[in-house]
Protein backbone atom coordinates (compact mmCIF):
# COMPACT_ATOMS: atom_id res chain seq x y z
CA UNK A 1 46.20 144.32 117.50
CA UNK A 2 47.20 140.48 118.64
CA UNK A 3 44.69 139.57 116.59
CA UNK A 4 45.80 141.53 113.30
CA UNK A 5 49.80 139.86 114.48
CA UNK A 6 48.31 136.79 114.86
CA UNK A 7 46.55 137.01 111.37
CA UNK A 8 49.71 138.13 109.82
CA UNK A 9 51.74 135.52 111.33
CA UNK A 10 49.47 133.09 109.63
CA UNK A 11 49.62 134.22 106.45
CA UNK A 12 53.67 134.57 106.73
CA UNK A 13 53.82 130.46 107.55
CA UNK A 14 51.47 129.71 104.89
CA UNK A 15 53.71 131.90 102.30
CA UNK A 16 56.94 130.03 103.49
CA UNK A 17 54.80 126.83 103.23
CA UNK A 18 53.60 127.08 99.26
CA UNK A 19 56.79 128.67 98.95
CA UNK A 20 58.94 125.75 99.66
CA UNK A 21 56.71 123.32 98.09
CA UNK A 22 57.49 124.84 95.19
CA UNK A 23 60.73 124.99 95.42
CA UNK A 24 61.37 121.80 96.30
CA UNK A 25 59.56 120.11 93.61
CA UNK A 26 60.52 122.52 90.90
CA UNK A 27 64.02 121.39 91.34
CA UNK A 28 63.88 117.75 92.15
CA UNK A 29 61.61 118.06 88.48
CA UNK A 30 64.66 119.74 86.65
CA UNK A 31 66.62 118.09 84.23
CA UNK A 32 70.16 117.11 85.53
CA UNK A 33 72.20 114.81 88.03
CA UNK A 34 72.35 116.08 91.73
CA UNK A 35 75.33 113.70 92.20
CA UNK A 36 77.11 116.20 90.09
CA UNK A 37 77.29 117.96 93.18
CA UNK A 38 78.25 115.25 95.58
CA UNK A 39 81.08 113.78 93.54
CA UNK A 40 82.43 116.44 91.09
CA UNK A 41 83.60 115.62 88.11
CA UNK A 42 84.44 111.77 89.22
CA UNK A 43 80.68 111.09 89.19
CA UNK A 44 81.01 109.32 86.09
CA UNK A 45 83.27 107.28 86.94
CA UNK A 46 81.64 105.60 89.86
CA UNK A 47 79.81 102.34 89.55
CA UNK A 48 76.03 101.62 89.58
CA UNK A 49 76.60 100.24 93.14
CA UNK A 50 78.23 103.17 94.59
CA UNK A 51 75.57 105.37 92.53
CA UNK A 52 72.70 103.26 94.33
CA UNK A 53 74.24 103.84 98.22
CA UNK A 54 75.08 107.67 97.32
CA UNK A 55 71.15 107.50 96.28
CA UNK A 56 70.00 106.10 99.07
CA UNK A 57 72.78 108.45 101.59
CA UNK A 58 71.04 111.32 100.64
CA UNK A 59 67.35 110.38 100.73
CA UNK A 60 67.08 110.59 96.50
CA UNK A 61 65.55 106.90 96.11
CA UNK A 62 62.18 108.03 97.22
CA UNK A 63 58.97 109.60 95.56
CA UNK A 64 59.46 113.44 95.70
CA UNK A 65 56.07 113.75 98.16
CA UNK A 66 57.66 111.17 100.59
CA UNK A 67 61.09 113.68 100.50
CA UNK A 68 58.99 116.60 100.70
CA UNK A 69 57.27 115.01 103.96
CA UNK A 70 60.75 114.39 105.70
CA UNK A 71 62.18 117.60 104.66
CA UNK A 72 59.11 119.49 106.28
CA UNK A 73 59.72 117.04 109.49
CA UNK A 74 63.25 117.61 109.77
CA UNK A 75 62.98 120.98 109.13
CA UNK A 76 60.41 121.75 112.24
CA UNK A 77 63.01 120.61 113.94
CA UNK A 78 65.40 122.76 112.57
CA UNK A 79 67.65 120.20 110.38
CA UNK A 80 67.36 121.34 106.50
CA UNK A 81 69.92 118.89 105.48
CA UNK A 82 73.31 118.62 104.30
CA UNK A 83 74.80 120.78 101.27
CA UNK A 84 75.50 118.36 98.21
CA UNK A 85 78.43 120.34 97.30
CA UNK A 86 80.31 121.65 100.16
CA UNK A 87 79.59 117.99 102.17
CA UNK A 88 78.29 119.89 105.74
CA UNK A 89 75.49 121.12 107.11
CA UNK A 90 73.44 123.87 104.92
CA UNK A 91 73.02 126.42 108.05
CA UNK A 92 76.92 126.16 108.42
CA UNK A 93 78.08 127.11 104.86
CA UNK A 94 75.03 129.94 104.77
CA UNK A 95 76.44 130.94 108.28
CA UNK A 96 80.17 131.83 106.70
CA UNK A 97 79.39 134.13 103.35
CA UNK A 98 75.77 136.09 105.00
CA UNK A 99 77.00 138.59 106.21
CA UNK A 100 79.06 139.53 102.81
CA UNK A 101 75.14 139.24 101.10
CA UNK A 102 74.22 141.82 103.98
CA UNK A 103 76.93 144.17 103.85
CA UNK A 104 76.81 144.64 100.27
CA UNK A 105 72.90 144.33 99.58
CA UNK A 106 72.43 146.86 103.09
CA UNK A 107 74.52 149.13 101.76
CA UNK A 108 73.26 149.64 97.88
CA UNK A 109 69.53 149.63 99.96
CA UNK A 110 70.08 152.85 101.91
CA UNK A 111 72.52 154.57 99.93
CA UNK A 112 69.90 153.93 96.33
CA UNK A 113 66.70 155.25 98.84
CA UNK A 114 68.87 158.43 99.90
CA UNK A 115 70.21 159.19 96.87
CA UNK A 116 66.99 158.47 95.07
CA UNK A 117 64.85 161.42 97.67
CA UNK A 118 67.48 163.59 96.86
CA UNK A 119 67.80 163.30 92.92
CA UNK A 120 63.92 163.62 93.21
CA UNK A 121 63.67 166.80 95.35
CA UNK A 122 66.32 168.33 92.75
CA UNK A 123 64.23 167.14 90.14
CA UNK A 124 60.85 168.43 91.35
CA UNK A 125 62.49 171.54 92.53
CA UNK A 126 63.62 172.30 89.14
CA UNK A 127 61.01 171.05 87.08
CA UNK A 128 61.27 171.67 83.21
CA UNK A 129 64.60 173.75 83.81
CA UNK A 130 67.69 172.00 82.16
CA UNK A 131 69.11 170.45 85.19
CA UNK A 132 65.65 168.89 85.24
CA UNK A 133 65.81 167.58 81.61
CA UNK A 134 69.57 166.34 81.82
CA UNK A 135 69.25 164.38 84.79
CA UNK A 136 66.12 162.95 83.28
CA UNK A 137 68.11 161.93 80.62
CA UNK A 138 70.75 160.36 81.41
CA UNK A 139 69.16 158.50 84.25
CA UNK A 140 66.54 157.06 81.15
CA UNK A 141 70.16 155.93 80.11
CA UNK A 142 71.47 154.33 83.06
CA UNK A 143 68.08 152.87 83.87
CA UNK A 144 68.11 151.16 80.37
CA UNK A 145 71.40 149.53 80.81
CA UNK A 146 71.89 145.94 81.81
CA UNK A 147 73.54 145.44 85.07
CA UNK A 148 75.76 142.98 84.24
CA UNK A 149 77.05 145.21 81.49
CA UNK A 150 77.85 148.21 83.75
CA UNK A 151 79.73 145.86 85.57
CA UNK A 152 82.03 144.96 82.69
CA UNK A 153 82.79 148.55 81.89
CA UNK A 154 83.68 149.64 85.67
CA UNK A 155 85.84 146.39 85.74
CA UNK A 156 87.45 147.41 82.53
CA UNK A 157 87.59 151.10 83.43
CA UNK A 158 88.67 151.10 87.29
CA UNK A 159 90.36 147.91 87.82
CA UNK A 160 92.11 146.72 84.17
CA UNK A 161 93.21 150.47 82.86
CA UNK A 162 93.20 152.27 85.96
CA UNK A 163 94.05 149.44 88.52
CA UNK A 164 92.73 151.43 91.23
CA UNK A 165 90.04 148.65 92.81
CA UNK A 166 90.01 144.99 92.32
CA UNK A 167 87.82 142.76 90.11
CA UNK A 168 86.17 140.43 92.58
CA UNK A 169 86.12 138.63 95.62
CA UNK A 170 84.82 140.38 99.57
CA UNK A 171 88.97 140.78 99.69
CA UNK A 172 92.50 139.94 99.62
CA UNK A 173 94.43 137.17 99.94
CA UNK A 174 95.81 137.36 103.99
CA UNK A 175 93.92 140.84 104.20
CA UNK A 176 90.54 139.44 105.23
CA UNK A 177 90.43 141.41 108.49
CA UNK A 178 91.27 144.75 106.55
CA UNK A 179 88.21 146.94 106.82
CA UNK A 180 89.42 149.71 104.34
CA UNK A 181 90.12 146.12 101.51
CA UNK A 182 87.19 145.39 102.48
CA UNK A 183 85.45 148.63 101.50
CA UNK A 184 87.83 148.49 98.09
CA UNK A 185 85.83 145.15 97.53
CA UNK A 186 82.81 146.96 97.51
CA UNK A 187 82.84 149.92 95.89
CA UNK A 188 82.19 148.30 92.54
CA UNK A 189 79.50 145.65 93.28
CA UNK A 190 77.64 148.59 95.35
CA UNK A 191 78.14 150.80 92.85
CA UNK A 192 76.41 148.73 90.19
CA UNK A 193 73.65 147.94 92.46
CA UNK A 194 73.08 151.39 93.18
CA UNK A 195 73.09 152.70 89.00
CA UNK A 196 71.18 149.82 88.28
CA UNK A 197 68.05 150.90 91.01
CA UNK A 198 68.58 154.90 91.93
CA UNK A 199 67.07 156.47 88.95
CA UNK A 200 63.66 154.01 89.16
CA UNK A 201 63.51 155.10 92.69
CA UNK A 202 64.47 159.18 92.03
CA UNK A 203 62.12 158.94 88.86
CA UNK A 204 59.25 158.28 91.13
CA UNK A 205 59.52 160.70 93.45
CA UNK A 206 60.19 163.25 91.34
CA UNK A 207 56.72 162.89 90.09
CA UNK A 208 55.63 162.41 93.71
CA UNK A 209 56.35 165.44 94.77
CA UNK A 210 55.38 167.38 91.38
CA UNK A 211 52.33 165.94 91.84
CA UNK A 212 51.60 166.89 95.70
CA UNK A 213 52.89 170.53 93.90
CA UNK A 214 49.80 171.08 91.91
CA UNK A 215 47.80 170.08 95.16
CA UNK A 216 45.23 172.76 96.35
CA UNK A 217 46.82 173.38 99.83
CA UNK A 218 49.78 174.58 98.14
CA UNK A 219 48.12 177.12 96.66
CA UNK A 220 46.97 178.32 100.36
CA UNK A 221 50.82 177.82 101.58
CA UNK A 222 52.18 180.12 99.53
CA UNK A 223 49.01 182.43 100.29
CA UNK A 224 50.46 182.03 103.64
CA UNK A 225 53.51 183.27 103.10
CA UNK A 226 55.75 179.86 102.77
CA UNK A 227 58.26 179.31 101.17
CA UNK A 228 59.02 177.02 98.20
CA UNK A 229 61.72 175.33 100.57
CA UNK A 230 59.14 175.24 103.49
CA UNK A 231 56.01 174.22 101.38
CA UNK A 232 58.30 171.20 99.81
CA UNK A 233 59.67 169.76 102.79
CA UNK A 234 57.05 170.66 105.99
CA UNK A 235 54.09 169.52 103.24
CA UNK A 236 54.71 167.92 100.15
CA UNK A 237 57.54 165.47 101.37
CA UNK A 238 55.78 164.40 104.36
CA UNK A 239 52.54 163.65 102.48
CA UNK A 240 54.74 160.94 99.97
CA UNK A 241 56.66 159.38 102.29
CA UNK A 242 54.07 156.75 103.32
CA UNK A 243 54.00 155.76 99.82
CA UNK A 244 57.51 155.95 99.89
CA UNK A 245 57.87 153.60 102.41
CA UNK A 246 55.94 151.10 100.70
CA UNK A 247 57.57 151.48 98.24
CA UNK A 248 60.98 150.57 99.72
CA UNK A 249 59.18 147.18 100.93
CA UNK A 250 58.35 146.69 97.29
CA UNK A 251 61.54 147.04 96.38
CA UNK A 252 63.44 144.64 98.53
CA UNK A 253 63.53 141.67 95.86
CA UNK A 254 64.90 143.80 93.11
CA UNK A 255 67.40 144.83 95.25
CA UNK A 256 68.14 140.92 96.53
CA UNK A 257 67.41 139.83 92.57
CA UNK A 258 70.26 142.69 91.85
CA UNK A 259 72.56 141.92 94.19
CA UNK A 260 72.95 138.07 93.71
CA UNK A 261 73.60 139.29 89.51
CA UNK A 262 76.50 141.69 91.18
CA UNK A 263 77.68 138.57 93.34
CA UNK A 264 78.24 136.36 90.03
CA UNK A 265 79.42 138.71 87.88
CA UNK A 266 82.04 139.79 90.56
CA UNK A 267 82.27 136.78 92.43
CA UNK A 268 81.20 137.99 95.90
CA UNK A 269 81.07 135.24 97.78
CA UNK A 270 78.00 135.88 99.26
CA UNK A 271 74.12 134.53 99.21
CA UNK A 272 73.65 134.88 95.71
CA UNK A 273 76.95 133.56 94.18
CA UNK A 274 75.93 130.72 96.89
CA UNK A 275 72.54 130.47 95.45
CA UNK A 276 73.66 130.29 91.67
CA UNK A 277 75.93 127.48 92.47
CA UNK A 278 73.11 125.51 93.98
CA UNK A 279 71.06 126.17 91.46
CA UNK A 280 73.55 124.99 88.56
CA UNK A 281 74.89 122.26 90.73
CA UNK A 282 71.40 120.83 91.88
CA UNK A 283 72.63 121.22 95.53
CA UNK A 284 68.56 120.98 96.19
CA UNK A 285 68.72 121.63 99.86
CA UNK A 286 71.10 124.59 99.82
CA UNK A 287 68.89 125.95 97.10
CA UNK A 288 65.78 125.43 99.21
CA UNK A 289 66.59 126.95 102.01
CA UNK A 290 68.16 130.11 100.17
CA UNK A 291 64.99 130.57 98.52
CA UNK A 292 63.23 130.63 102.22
CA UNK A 293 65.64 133.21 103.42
CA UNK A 294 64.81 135.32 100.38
CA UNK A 295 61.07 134.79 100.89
CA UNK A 296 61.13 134.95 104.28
CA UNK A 297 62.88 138.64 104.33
CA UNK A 298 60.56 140.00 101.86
CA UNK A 299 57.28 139.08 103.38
CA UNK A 300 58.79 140.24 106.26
CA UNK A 301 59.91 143.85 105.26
CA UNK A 302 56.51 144.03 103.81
CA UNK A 303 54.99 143.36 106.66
CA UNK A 304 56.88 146.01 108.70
CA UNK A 305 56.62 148.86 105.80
CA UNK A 306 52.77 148.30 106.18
CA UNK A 307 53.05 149.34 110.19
CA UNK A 308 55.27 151.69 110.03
CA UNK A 309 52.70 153.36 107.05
CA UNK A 310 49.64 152.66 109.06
CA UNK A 311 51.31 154.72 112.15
CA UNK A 312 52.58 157.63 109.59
CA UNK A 313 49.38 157.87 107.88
CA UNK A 314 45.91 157.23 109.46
CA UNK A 315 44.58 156.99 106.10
CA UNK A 316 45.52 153.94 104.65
CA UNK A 317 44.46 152.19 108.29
CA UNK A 318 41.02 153.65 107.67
CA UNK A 319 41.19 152.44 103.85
CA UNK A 320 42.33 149.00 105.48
């Protein structure tokens, strides 16, 4: 067992490693001017000689390998820099707006894996009848619709015409210890989240479970005397939810990749609002370490979903 951890923890530093090597060459490569960032708007305005200190403030005037090197150094240490844009430490800017990211993107991840087992138990319970075939349907629909376009419509629908929730933002001016403005903030960037994932999700184990139907031992279950109810959830559900839990490890970056869409299209201020603005702005450390939290959390679900499926299921140990 130490030795499988140890193995694992290996491979988890040597993911971050490539990972932010990457990174941090892919955008120190990309076209624009990172002193955007520092100065604004005034950056063309200041002089060759201020240009040539700012350069040299934050470390640009070197080869990228020789940054790279000091970044790496720095950052064993526990320094990733300062952010270009916000002018303080990247840690302490990340530090004020994660917990928005972990709210929201928490939230949409159990409610879209509870919802999804039940849409797929009605599903497989009901196989070929019309509740079957309408749910199908429309959740083909909603599946098939950009995110960023649902979100338009529930803004137009619930917060222009109807004015019942707001358009964006974690919450109100002066009302940022309100827990129930709080929830109003979130009903709509959840919501899209959540539409945008749940019928992927329900889809699959719908045919799961209509699968594990057609399996022999059923066939001696109800010989037995059990129930449809009994036979779906003592048997059939049990035997997919290994694979289900994999596949809620698999699914963690299309949730993150969802939620930081939701963030800019609402403007959550959050992780991936944060993460677009580094991106456009060239704030390269901000951007770097962002990308290593994001990594970082979905190596490391994976890792956990594989344990957890290991101790549910002997079998895929033994196939191991």
């Amino acid at each position: 067992m130490i030795k499988d951890l140890f193995s694992k923890l290996l491979q988890f530093i040597l993911a971050i490693f490539i990972l932010s090597f990457i990174v941090f060459f892919i955008a120190r490569l990309s076209p624009g001017d990172p002193l955007a960032s520092y100065y604004g708007e005034g950056v063309d305005r200041i002089s060759t000689q201020e240009r040539k200190i700012a350069t040299d403030k934050l470390g640009l005037d070197k080869p990228i390998f020789t940054q790279y090197i000091k970044w790496v150094s720095n950052a064993s240490k526990g320094e990733f820099g300062i952010s270009f844009k916000y002018k303080q430490d990247v840690i302490e800017v990340i530090k004020g707006l994660y917990m928005n990211t972990v709210v929201l993107s928490g939230g949409a991840y159990i409610l879209t894996f509870i919802l999804a087992l039940l849409l797929g138990l009605v599903c497989a319970f009901n196989e070929g009848k019309l509740i079957d075939r309408l749910i199908c349907k429309l959740g083909i629909i909603t599946n098939s619709v950009p995110s960023f376009w649902i979100s338009l419509i529930l803004i137009l629908i619930f917060s222009i015409n109807l004015k019942l929730l707001p358009t964006s933002g974690a919450y109100s001016i002066g009302k940022e210890n309100s827990f129930i403005d709080r929830v109003l903030h979130l009903i709509l960037p959840m919501t899209v989240i959540i539409i945008s994932h749940l019928w992927y999700y329900a889809y699959l184990v719908r045919n799961k479970l209509i699968e594990e139907k057609k399996q022999e031992y059923v066939l001696l279950c109800k010989a037995k005397g059990l129930s449809d109810k009994q036979i779906m959830y003592k048997h059939c559900l049990r035997n997919i939810i290994p694979s289900y839990i994999n596949l809620m490890a698999v699914s963690v970056p299309h949730i993150i990749g969802g939620t930081y869409i939701v963030e800019k299209v609402f403007s959550y201020p959050g992780l991936g609002t944060l993460c677009f603005e580094s991106a456009k702005y060239h704030d390269y450390n901000m951007l770097l370490v962002l990308s290593l939290i994001t990594g970082a959390l979905v190596l490391f679900s994976s890792a956990i979903a594989q344990i957890i499926s290991n101790n549910i299921d002997p079998r895929i140990k033994h196939e191991s």
